[in-house]
C-alpha atoms as a PDB file:
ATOM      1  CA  UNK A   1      -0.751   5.014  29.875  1.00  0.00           C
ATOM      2  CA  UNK A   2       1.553   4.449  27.216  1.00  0.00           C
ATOM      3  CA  UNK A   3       1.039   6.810  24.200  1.00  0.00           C
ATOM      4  CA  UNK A   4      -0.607   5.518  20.993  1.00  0.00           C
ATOM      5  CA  UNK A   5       1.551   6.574  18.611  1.00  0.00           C
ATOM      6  CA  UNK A   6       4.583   5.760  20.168  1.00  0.00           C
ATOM      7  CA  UNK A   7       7.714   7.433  18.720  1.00  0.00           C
ATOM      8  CA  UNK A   8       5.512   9.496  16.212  1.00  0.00           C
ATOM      9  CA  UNK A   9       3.665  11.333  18.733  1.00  0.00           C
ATOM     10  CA  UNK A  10       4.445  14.765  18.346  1.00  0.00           C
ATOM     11  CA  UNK A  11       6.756  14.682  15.159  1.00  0.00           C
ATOM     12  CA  UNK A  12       5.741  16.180  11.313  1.00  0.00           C
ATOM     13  CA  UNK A  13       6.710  15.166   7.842  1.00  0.00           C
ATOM     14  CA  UNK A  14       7.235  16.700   4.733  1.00  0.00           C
ATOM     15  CA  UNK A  15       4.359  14.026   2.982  1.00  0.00           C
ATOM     16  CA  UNK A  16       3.062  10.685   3.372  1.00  0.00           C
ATOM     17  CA  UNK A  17       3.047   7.848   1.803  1.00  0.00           C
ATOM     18  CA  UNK A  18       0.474   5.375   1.685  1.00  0.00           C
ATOM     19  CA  UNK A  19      -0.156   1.911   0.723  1.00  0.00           C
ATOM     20  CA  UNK A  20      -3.421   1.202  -0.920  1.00  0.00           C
ATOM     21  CA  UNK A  21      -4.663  -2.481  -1.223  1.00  0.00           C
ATOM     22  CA  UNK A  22      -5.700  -3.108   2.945  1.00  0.00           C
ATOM     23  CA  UNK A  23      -4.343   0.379   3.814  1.00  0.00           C
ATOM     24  CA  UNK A  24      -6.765   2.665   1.602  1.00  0.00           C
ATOM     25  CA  UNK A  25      -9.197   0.379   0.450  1.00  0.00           C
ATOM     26  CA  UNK A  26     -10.477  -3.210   0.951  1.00  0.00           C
ATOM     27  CA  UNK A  27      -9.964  -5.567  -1.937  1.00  0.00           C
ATOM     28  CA  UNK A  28      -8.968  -8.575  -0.095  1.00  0.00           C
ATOM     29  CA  UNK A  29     -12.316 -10.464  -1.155  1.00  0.00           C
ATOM     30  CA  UNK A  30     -11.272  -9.898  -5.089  1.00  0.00           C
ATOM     31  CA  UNK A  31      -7.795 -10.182  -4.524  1.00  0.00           C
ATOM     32  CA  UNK A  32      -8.711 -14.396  -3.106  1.00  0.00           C
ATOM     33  CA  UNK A  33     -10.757 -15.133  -5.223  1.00  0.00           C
ATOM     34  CA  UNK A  34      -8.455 -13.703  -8.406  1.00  0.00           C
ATOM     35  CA  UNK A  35      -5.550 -15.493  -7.061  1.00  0.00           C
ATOM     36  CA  UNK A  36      -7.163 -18.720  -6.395  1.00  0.00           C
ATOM     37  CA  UNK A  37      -8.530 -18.951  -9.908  1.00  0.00           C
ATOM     38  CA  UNK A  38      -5.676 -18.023 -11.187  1.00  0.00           C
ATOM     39  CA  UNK A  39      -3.741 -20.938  -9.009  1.00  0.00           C
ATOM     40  CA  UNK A  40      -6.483 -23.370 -10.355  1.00  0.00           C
ATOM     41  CA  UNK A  41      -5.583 -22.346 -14.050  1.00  0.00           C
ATOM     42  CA  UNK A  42      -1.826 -22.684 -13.511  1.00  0.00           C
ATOM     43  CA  UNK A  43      -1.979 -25.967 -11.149  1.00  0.00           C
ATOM     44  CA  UNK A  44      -0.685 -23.711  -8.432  1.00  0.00           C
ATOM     45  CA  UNK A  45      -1.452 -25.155  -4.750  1.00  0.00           C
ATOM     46  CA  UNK A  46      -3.530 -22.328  -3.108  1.00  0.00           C
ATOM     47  CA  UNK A  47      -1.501 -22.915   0.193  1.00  0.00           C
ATOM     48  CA  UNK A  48       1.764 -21.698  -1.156  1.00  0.00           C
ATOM     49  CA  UNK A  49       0.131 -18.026  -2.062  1.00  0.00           C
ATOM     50  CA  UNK A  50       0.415 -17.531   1.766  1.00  0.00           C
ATOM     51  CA  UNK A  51       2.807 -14.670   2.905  1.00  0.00           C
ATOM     52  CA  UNK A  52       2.897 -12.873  -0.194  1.00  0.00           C
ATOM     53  CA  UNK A  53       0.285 -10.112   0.490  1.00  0.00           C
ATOM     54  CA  UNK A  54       1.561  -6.369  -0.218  1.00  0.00           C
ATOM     55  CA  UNK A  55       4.101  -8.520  -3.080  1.00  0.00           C
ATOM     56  CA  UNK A  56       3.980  -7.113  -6.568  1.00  0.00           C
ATOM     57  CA  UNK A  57       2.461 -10.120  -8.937  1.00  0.00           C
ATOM     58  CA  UNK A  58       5.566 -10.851 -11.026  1.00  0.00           C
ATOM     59  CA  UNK A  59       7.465 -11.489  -7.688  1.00  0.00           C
ATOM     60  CA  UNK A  60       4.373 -13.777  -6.716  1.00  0.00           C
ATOM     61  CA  UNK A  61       4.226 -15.939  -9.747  1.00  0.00           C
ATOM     62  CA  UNK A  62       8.443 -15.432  -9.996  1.00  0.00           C
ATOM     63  CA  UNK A  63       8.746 -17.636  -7.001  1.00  0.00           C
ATOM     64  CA  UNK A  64       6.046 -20.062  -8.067  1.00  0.00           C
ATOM     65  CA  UNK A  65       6.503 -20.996 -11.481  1.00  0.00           C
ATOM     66  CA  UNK A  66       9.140 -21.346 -13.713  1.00  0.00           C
ATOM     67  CA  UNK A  67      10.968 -18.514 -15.274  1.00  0.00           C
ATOM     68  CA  UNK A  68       9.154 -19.592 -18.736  1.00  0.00           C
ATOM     69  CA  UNK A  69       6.163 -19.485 -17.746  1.00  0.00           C
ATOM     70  CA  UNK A  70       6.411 -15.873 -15.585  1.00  0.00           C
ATOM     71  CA  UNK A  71       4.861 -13.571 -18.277  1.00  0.00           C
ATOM     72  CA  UNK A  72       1.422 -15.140 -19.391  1.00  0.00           C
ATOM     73  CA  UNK A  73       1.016 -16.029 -15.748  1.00  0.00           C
ATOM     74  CA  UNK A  74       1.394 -12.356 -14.966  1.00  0.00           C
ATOM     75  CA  UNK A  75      -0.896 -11.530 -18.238  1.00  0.00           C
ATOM     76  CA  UNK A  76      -3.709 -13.801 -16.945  1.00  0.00           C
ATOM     77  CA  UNK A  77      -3.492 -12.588 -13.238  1.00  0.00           C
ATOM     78  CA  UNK A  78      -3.673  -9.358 -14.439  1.00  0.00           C
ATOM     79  CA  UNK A  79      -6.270  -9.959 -16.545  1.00  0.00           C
ATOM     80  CA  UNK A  80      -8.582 -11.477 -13.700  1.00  0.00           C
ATOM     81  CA  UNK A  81      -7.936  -8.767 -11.302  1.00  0.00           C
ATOM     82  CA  UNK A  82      -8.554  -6.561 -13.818  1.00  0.00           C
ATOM     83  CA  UNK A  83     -12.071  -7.884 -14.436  1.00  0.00           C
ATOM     84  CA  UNK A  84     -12.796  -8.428 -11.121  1.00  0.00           C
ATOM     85  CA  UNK A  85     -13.337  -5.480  -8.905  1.00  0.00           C
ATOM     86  CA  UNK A  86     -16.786  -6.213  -6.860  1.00  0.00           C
ATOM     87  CA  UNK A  87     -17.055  -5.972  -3.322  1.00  0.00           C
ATOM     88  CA  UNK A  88     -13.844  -3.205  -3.539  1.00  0.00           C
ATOM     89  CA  UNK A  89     -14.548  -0.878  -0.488  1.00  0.00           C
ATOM     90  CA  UNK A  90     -12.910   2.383   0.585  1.00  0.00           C
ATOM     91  CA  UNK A  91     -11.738   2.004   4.402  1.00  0.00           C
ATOM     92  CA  UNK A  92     -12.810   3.960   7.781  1.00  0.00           C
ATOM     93  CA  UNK A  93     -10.104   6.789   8.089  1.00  0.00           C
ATOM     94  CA  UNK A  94      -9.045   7.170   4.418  1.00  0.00           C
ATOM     95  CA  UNK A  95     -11.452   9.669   2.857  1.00  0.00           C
ATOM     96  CA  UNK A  96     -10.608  12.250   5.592  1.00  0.00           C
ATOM     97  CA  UNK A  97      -7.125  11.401   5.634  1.00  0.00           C
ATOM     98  CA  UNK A  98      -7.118  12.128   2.146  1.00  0.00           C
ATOM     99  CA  UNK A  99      -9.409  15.209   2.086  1.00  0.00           C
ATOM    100  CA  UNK A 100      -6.686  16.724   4.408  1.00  0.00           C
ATOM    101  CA  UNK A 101      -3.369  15.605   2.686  1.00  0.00           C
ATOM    102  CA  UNK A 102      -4.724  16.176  -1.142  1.00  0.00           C
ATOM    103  CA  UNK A 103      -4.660  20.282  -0.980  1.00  0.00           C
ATOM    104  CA  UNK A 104      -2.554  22.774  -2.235  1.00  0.00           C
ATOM    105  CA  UNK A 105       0.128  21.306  -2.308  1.00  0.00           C
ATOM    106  CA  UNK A 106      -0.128  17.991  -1.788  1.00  0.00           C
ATOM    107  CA  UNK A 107       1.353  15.893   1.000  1.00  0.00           C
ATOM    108  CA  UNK A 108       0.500  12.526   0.254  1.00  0.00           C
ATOM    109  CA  UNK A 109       0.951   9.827  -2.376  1.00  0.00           C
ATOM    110  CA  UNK A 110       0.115   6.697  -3.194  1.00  0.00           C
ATOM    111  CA  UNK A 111       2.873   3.771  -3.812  1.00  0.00           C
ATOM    112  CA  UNK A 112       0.725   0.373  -4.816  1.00  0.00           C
ATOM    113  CA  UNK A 113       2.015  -2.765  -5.457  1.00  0.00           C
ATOM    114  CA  UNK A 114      -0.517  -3.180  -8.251  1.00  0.00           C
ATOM    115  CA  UNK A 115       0.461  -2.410 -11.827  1.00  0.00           C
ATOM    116  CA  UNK A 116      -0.892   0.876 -13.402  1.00  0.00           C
ATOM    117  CA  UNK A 117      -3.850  -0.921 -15.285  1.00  0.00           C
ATOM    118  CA  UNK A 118      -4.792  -2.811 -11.773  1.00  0.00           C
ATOM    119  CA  UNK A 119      -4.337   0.651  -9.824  1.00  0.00           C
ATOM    120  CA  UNK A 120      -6.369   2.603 -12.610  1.00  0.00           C
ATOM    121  CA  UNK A 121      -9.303  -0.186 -12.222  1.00  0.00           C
ATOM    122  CA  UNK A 122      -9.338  -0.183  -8.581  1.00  0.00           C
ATOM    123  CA  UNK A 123      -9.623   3.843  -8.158  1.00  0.00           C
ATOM    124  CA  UNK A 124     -12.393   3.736 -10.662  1.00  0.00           C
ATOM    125  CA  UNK A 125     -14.414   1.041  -8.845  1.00  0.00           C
ATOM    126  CA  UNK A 126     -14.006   2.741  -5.121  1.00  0.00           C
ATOM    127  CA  UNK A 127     -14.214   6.312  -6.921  1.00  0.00           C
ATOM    128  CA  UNK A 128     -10.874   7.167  -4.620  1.00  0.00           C
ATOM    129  CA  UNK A 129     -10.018  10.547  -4.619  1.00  0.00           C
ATOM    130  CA  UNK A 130      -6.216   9.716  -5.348  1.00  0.00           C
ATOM    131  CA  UNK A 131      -3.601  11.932  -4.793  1.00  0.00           C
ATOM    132  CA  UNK A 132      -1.663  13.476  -7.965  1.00  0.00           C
ATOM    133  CA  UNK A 133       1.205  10.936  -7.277  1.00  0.00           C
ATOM    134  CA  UNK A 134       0.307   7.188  -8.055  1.00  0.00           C
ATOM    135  CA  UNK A 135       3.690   5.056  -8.050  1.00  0.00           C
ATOM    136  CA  UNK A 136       2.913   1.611  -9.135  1.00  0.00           C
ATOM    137  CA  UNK A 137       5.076  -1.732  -9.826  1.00  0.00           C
ATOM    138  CA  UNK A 138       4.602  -0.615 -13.449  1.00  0.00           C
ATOM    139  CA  UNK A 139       7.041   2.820 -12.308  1.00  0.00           C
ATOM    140  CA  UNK A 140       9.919   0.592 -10.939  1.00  0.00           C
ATOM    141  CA  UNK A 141      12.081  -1.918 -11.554  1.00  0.00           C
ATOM    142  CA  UNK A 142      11.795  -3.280  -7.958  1.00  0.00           C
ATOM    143  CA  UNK A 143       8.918  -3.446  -5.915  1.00  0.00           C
ATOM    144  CA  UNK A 144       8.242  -4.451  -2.482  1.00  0.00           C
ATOM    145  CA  UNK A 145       9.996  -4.832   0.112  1.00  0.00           C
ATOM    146  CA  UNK A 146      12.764  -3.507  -2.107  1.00  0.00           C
ATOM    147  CA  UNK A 147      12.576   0.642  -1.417  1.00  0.00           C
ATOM    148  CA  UNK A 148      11.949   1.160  -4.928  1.00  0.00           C
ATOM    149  CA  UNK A 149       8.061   2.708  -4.917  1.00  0.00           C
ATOM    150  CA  UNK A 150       8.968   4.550  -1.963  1.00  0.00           C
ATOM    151  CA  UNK A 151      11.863   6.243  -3.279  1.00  0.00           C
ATOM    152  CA  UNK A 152      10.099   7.222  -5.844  1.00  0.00           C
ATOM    153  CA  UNK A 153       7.152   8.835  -4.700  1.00  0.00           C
ATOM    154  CA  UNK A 154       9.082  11.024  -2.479  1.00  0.00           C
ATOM    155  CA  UNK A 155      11.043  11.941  -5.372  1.00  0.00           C
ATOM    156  CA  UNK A 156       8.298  12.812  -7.332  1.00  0.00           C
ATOM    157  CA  UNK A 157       6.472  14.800  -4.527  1.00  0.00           C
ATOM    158  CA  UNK A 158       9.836  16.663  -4.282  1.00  0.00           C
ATOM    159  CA  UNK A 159      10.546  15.453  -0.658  1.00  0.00           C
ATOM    160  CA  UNK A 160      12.979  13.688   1.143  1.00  0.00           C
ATOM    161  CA  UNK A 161      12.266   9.751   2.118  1.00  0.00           C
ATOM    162  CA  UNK A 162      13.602  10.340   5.300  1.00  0.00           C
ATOM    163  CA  UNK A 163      11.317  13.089   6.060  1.00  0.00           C
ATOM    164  CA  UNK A 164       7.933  10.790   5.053  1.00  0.00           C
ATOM    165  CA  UNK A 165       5.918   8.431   7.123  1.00  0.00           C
ATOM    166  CA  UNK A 166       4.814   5.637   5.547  1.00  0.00           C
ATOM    167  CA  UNK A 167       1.030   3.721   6.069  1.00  0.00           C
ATOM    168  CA  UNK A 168       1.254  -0.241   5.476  1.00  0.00           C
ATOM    169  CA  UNK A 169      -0.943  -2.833   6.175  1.00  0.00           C
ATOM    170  CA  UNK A 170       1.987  -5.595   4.755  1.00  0.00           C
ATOM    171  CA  UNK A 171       4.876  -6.957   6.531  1.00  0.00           C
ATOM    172  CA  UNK A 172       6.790  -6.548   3.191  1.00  0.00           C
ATOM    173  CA  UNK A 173       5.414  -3.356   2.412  1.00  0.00           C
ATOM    174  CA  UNK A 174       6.738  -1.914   5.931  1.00  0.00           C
ATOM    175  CA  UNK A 175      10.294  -3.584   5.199  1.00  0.00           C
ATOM    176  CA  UNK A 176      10.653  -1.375   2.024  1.00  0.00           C
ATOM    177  CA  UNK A 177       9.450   1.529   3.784  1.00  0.00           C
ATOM    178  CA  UNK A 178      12.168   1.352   6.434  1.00  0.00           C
ATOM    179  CA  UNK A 179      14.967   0.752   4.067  1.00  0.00           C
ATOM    180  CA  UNK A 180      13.634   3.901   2.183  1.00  0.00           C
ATOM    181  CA  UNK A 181      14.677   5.805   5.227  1.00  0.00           C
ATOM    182  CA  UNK A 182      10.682   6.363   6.266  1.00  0.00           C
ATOM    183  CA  UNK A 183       9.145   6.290   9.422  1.00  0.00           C
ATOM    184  CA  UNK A 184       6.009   3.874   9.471  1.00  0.00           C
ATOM    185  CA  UNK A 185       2.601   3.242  10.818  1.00  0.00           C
ATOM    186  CA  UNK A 186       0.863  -0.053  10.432  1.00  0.00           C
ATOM    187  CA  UNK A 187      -2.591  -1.046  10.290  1.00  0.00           C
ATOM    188  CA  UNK A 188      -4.020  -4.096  11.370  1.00  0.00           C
ATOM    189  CA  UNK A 189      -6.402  -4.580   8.171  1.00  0.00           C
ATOM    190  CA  UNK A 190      -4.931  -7.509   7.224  1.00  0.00           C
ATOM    191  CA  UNK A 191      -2.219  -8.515   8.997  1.00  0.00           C
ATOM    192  CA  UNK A 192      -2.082  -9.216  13.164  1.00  0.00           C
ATOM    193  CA  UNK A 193      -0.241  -5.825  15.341  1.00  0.00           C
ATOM    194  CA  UNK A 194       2.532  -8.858  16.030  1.00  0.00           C
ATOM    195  CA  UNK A 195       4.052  -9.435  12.606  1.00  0.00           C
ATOM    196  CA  UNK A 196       3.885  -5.867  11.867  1.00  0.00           C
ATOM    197  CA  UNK A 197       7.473  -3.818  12.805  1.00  0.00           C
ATOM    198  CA  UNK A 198       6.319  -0.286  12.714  1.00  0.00           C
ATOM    199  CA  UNK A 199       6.807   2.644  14.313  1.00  0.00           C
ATOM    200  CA  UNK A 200       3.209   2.589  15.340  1.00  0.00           C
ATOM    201  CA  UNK A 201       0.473   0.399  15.034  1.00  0.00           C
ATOM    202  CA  UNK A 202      -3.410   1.748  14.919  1.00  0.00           C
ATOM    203  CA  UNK A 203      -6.648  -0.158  13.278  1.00  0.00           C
ATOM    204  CA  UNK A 204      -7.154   1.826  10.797  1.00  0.00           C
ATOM    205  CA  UNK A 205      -6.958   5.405   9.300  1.00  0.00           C
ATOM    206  CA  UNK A 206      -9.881   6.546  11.318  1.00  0.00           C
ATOM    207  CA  UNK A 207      -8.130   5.930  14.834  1.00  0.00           C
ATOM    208  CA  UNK A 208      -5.554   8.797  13.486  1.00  0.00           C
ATOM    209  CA  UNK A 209      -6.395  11.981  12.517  1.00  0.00           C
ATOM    210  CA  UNK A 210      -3.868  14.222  10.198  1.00  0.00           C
ATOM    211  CA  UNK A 211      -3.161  17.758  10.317  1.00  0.00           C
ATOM    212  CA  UNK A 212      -1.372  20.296   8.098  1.00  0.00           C
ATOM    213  CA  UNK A 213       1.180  22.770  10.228  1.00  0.00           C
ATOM    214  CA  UNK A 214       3.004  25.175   8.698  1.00  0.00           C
ATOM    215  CA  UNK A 215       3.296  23.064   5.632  1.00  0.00           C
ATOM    216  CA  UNK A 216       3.987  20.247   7.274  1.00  0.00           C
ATOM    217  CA  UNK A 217       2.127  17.002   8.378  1.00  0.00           C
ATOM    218  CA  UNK A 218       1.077  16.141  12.077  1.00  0.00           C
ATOM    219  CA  UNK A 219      -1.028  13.259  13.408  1.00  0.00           C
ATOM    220  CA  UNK A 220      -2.737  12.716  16.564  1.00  0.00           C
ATOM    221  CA  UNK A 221      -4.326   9.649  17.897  1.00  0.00           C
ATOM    222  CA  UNK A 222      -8.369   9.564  18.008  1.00  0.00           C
END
């Protein structure tokens, strides 16, 4: 039998570096029903939202609208997710991933494609126990699948990128994660195992189970 974990299995990091939206928690029922109000305001056709999960909202509405029209487009979608946060669940796997990774010190961050306010709202309403290091699209000039979040959050856990694995649920969020250097795992949350180009792909968090040796981060596969 093939191993799970493919050409992970028996390798450590220095951290890692997860997604949130469909890798930590579930918000795809607020996220649809945000964006398709929003599409119904702006006299966007729902069917061309398709394909841009795990894409910040300013690249979204960038390649829907008219440059003129980008910033109160962002300000109302904002505004809606904002307001909108029922039904947000935490996912198997990701409280005991985090219980392990979230010591002293910490191994783990979180790079989101939400903006800060959006991230803030989200951890409040799924009472996350987040990691010290929350990069958000507010943090870079580039988000995903440019490498910008990821670079980041290494740099502010003090690693190198090259030395982090990266958890993604997204297609684009998996293509800035390899051309950050990182090694990745996908989850099948949201997206099918075939449009997902990953090291590894699992379910979820809880069909992996992290370790801390000698400083350094090991997984296994349940």
């Amino acid at each position: 039998m093939p191993r799970r974990l493919g050409t992970l299995e028996g390798r450590t990091f220095a951290a890692v570096l997860f997604d949130m939206d469909g890798t930590l928690i579930d918000s795809i029922p607020t996220v649809v029903r945000s964006w398709l109000r929003w599409a119904q305001e702006e006299g966007v056709d729902p069917h061309d939202l398709a394909g841009f999960h795990g894409v910040p909202a300013r690249g979204v509405i960038s390649a829907l609208l008219p440059p003129e029209r980008v910033e109160s487009a962002f300000e109302r979608i904002e505004a809606i997710e904002i307001a909108d946060t029922e039904g947000i669940t935490v996912l198997p796997g990701t409280l005991d991933a985090l219980a392990v990774l979230t010591g002293d010190p910490e191994l783990c961050a979180i790079a989101t494609s939400c903006t800060r306010p959006l991230a803030d709202a989200r951890l409040v309403a799924t009472a996350l126990p987040a990691p010290r290091v929350v990069v958000t699209a507010s943090d870079v000039a580039q988000g995903k699948p440019h490498p910008d979040p990821f670079l980041l959050a290494a740099a502010r856990l003090g690693v190198d990128p090259t030395d982090c694995l990266v958890v993604e649920d997204a297609p684009g969020g998996l293509e800035a994660a390899r051309a950050a250097g990182c090694s990745t795992l996908a989850v099948t949350t949201t997206t099918v195992a075939a449009d997902l180009l990953a090291d590894a792909v699992v379910g979820t968090l809880a069909d992996v189970r992290f370790t801390v040796e000698a400083g350094r981060v090991a997984l296994t596969a349940r």
